[in-house]
Protein backbone atom coordinates (compact mmCIF):
# COMPACT_ATOMS: atom_id res chain seq x y z
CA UNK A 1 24.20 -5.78 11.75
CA UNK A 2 22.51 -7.87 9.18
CA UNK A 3 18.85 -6.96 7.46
CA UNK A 4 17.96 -10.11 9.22
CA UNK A 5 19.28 -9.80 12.62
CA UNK A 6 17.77 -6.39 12.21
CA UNK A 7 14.52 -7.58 11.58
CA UNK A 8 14.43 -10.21 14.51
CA UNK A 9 15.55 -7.42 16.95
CA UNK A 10 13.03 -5.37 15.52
CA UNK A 11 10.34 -8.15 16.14
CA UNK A 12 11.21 -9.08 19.42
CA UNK A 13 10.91 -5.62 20.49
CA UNK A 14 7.37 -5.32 19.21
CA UNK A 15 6.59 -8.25 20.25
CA UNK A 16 8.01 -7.37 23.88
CA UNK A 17 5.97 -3.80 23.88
CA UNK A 18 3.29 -3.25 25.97
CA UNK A 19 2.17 0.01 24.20
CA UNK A 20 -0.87 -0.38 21.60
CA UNK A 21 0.24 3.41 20.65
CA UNK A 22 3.44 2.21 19.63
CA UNK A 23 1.54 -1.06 17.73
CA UNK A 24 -0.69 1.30 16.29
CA UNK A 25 1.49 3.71 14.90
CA UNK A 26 4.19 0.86 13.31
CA UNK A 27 1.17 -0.68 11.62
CA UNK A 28 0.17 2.73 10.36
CA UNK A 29 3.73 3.30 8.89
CA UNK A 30 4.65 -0.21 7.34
CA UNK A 31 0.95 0.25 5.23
CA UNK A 32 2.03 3.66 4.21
CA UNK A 33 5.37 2.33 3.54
CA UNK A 34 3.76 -0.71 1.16
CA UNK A 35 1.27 1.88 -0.39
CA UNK A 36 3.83 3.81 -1.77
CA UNK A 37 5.99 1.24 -2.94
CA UNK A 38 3.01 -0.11 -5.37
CA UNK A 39 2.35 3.08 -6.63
CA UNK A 40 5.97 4.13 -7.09
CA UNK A 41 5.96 0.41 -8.85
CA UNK A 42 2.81 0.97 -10.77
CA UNK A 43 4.07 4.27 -11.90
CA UNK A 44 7.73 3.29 -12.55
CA UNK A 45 6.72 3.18 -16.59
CA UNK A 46 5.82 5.82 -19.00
CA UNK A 47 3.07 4.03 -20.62
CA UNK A 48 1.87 2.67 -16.78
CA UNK A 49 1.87 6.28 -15.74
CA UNK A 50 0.38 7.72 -18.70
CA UNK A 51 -2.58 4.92 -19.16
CA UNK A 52 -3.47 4.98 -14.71
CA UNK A 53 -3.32 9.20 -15.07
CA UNK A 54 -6.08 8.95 -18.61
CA UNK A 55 -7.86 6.47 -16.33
CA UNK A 56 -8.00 8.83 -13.11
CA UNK A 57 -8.93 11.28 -15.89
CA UNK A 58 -11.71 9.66 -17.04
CA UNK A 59 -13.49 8.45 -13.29
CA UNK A 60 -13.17 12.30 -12.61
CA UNK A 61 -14.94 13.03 -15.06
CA UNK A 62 -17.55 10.41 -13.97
CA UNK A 63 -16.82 7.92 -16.98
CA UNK A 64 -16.26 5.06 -14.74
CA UNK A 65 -19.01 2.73 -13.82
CA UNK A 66 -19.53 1.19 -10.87
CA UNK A 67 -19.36 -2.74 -10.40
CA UNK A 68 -20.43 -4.45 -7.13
CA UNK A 69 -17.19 -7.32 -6.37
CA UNK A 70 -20.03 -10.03 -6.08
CA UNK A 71 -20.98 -9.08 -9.84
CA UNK A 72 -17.44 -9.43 -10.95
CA UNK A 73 -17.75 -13.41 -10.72
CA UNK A 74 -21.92 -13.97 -12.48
């Protein structure tokens, strides 16, 4: 079978499930799954993965400031 006859069998069957468990838990593990793609992605350099793990550094040491997302725009 094809990735996209996979993918419309897959959808018709969540779409045809009555179960908000099963919803819930599908959601739960296609975020997970996207999460760790971007980091893997965001990581997948030598100077990405050096400059985000000196940046993690830093907030841990409480160098980081804080910045309110309606400031980010005045």
């Amino acid at each position: 079978m094809d990735l996209k006859a996979e993918k419309l069998e897959l959808m018709q069957l969540l779409l045809n499930t009555e179960s908000a468990d099963v919803l819930k838990k599908v959601k739960a593990l296609l975020r997970k799954s996207a999460t760790k793609t971007e980091t893997e992605y965001l990581l997948s350099t030598k100077a990405n993965h050096e400059h985000l793990t000196a940046s993690i550094e830093e907030l841990n040491q409480g160098k980081g400031i804080a910045i309110k997302t309606a400031d980010l725009w005045k």
